[in-house]
N, C-alpha and C. Protein backbone atom coordinates (compact mmCIF):
# COMPACT_ATOMS: atom_id res chain seq x y z
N UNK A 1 99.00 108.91 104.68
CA UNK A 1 98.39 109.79 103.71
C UNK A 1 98.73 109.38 102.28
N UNK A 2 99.88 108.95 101.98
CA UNK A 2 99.94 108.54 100.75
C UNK A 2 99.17 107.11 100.22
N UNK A 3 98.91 106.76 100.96
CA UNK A 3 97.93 105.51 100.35
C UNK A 3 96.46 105.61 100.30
N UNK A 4 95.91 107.15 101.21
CA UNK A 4 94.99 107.78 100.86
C UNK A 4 95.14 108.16 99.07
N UNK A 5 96.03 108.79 99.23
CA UNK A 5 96.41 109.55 97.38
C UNK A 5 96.36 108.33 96.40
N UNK A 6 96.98 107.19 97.01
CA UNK A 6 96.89 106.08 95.84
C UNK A 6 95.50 105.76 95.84
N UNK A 7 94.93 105.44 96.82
CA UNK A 7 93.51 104.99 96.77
C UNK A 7 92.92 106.01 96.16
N UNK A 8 92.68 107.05 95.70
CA UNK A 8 92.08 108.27 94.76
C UNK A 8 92.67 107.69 93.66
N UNK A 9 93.74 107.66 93.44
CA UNK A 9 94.47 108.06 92.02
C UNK A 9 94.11 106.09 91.28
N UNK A 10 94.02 105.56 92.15
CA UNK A 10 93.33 103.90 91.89
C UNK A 10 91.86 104.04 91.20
N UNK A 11 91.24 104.70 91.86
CA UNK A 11 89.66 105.24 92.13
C UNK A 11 89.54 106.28 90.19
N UNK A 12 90.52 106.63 90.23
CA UNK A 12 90.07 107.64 88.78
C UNK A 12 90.92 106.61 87.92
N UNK A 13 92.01 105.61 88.08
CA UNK A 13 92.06 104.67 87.15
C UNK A 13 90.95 103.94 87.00
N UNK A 14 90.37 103.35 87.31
CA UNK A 14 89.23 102.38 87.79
C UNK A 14 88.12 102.83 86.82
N UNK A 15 88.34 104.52 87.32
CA UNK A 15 86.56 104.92 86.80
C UNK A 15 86.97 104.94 84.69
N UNK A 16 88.30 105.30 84.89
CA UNK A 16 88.89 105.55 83.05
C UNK A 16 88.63 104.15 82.62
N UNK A 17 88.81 103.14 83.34
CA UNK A 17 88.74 101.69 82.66
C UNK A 17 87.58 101.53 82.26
N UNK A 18 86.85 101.69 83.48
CA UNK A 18 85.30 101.43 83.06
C UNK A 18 84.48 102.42 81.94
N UNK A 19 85.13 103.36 81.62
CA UNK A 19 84.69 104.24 80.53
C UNK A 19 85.13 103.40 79.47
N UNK A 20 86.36 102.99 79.30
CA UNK A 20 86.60 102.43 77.68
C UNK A 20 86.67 100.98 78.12
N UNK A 21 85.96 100.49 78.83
CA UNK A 21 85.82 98.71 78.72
C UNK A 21 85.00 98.55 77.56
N UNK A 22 83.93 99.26 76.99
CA UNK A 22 83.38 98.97 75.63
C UNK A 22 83.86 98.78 74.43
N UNK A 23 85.34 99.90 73.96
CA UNK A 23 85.51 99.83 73.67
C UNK A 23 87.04 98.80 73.15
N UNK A 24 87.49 98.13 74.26
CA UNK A 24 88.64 96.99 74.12
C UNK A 24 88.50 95.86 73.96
N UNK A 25 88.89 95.41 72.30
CA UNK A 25 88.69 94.08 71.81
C UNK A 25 88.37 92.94 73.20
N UNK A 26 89.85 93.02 74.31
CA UNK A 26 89.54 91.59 74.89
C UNK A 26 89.19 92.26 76.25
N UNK A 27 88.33 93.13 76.47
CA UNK A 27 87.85 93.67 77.52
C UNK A 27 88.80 94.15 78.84
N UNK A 28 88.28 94.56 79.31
CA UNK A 28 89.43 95.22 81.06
C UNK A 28 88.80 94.64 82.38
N UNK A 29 88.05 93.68 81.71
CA UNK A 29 87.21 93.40 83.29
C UNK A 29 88.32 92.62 84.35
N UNK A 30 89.34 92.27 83.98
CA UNK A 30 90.26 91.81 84.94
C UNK A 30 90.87 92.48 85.70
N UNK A 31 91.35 93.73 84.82
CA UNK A 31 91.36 94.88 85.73
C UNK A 31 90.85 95.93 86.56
N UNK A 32 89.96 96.03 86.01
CA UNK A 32 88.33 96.87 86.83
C UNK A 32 88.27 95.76 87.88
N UNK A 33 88.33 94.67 88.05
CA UNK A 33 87.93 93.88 89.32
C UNK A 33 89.31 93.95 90.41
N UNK A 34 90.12 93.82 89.72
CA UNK A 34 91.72 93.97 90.65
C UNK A 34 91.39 95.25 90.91
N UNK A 35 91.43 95.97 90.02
CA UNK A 35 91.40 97.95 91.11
C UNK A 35 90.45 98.19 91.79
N UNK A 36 89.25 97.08 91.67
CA UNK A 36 88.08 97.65 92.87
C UNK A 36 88.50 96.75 93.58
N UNK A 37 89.30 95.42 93.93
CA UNK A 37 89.75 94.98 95.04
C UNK A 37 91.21 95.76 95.97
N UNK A 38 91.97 95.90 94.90
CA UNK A 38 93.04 97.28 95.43
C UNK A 38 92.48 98.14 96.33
N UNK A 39 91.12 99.04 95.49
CA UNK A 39 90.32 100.23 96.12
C UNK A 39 89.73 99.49 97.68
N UNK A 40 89.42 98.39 97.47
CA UNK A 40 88.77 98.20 98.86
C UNK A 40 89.51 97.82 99.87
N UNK A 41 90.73 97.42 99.53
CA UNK A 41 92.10 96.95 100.95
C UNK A 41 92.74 98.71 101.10
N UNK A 42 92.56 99.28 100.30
CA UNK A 42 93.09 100.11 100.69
C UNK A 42 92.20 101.34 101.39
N UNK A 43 90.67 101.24 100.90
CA UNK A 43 90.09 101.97 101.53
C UNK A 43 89.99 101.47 103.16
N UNK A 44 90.32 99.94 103.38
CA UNK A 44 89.58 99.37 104.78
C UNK A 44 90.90 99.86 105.57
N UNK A 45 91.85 100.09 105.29
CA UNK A 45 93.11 100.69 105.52
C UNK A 45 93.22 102.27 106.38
N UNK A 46 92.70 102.90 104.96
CA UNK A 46 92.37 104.35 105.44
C UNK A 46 91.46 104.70 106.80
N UNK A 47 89.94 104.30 106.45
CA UNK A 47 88.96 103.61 107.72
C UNK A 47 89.43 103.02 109.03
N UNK A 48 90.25 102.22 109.15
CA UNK A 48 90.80 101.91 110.22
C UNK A 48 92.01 103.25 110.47
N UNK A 49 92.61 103.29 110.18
CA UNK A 49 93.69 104.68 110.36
C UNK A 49 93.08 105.77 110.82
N UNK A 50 91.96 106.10 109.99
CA UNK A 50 91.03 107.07 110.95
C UNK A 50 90.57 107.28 111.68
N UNK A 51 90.07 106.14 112.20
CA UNK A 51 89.38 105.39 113.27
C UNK A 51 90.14 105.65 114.41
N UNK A 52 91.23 104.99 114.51
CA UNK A 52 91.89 104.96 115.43
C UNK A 52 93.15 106.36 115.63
N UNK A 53 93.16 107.32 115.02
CA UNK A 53 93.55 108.29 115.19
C UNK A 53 92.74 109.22 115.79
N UNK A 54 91.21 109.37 115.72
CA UNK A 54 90.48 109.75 116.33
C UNK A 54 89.55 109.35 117.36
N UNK A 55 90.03 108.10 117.68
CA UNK A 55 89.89 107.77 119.44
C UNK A 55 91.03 108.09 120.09
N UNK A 56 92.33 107.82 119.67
CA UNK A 56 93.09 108.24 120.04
C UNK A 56 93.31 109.82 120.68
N UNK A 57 93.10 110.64 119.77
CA UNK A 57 92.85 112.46 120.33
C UNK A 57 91.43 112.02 121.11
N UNK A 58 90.38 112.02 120.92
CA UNK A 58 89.24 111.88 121.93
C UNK A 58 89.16 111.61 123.27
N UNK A 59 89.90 110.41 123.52
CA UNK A 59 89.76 109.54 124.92
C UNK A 59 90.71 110.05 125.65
N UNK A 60 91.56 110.54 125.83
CA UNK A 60 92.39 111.32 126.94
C UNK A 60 91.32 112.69 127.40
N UNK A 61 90.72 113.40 126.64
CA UNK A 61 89.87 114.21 126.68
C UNK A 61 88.72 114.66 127.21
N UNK A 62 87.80 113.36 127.30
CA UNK A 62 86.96 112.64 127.50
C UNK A 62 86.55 112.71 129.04
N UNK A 63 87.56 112.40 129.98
CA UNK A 63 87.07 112.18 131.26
C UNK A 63 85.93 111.02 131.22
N UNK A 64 86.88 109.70 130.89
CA UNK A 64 86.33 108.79 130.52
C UNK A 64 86.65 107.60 132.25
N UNK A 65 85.87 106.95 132.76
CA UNK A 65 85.82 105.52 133.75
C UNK A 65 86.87 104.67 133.02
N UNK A 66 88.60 104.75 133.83
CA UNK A 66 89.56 103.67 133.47
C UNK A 66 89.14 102.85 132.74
N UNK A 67 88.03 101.72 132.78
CA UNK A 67 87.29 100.55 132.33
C UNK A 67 87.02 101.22 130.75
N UNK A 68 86.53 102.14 130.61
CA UNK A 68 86.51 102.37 129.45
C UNK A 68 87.53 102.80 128.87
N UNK A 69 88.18 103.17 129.24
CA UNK A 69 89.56 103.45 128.41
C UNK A 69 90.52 102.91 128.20
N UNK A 70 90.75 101.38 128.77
CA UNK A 70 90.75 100.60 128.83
C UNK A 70 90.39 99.77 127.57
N UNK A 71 88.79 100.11 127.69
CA UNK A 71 88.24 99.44 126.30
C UNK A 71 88.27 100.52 124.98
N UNK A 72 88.84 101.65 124.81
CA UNK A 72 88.72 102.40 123.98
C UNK A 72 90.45 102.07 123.64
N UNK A 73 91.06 101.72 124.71
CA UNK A 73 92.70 101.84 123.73
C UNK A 73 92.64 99.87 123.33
N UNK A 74 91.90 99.05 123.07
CA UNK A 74 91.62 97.71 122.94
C UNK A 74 91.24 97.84 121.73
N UNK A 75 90.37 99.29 121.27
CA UNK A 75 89.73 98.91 119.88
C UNK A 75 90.58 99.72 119.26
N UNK A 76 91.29 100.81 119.82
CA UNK A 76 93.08 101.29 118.76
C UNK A 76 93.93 100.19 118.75
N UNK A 77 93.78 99.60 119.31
CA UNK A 77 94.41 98.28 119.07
C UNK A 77 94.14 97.59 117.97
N UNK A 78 93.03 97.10 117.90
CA UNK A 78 92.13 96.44 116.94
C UNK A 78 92.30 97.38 115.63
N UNK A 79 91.75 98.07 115.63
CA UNK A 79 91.84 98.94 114.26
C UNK A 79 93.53 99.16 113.58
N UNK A 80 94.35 99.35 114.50
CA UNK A 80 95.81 99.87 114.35
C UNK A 80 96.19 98.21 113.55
N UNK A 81 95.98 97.30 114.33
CA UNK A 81 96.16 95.77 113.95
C UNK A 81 95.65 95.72 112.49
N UNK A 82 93.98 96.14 112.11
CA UNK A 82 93.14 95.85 111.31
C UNK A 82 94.27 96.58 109.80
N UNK A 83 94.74 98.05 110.34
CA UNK A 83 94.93 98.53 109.37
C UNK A 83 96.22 98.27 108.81
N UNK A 84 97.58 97.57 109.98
CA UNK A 84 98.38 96.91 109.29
C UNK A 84 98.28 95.72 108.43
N UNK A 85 97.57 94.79 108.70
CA UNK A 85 97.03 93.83 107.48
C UNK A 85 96.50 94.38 106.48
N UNK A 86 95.67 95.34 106.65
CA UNK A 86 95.05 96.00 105.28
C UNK A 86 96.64 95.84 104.51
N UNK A 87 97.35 97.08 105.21
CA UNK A 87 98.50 97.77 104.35
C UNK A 87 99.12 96.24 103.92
N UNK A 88 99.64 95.37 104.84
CA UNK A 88 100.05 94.12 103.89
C UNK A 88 99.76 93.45 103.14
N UNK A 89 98.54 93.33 103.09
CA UNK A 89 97.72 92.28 102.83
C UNK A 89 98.09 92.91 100.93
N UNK A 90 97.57 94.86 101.17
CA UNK A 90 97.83 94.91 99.62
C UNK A 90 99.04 95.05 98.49
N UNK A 91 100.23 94.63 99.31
CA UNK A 91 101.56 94.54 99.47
C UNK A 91 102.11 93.04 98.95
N UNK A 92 101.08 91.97 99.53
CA UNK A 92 101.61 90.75 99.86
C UNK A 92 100.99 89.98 98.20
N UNK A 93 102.43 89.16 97.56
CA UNK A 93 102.27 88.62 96.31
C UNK A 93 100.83 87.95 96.34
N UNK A 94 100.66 87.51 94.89
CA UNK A 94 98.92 86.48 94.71
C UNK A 94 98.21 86.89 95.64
N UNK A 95 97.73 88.33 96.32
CA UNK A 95 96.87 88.83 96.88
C UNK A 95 96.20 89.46 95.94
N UNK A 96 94.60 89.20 96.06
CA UNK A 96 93.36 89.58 95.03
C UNK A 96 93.55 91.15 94.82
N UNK A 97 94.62 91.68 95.42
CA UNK A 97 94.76 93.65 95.05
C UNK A 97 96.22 93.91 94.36
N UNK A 98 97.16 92.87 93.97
CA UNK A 98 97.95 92.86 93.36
C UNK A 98 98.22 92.27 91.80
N UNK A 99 99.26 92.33 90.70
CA UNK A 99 98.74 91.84 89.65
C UNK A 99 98.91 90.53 89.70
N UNK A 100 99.55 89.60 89.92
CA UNK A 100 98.87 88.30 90.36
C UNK A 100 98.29 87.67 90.98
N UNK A 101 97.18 88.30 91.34
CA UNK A 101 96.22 87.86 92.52
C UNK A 101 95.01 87.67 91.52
N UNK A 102 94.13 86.77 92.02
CA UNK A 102 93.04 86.37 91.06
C UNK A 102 91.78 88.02 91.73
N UNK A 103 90.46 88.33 90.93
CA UNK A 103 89.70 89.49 91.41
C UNK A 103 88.52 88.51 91.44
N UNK A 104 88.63 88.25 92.88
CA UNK A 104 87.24 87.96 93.47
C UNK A 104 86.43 88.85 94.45
């Protein structure tokens, strides 16, 4: 949940930059591009976390064919996986969501 809150509180930095990028001699576009890359590792983060918290409650529930449940705890897998790289990835130095990371 707290990296939900950062990803908001990223999201209303982001939107303040882009309000006064007109007005700053050597512009903010370096930063408006780092916080919408921040915003997006961290949103793919959240998305996966959700994801897989809510197959998780579902599929016991379900009265689901082993085989599928099976394949439903494969993609909590996947997502649980997906969303620890997110979380590192925006953690990890010269990554495009940190301040030395280039914003591509």
């Amino acid at each position: 949940m707290a990296l939900h809150r950062l990803r908001v509180r990223v999201k209303r930095l982001r939107y303040a930059c882009e309000t006064l990028a007109g007005l700053a001699q050597d512009g903010l576009e370096t930063v408006i591009a780092r916080l919408i890359a921040l915003q997006d590792v961290l949103g793919e983060h959240q998305d996966a976390s959700t994801q897989a918290s809510w197959l998780r409650e579902q599929a016991p529930a379900a009265a689901l064919a082993p085989s599928t449940l099976v394949a439903t705890g494969a993609v909590v897998h996947a997502l649980e996986r997906r969303a620890a790289g997110s979380a590192a990835a925006s953690r990890a130095p010269g990554s495009a969501s940190t301040a030395g990371g280039s914003a591509a």
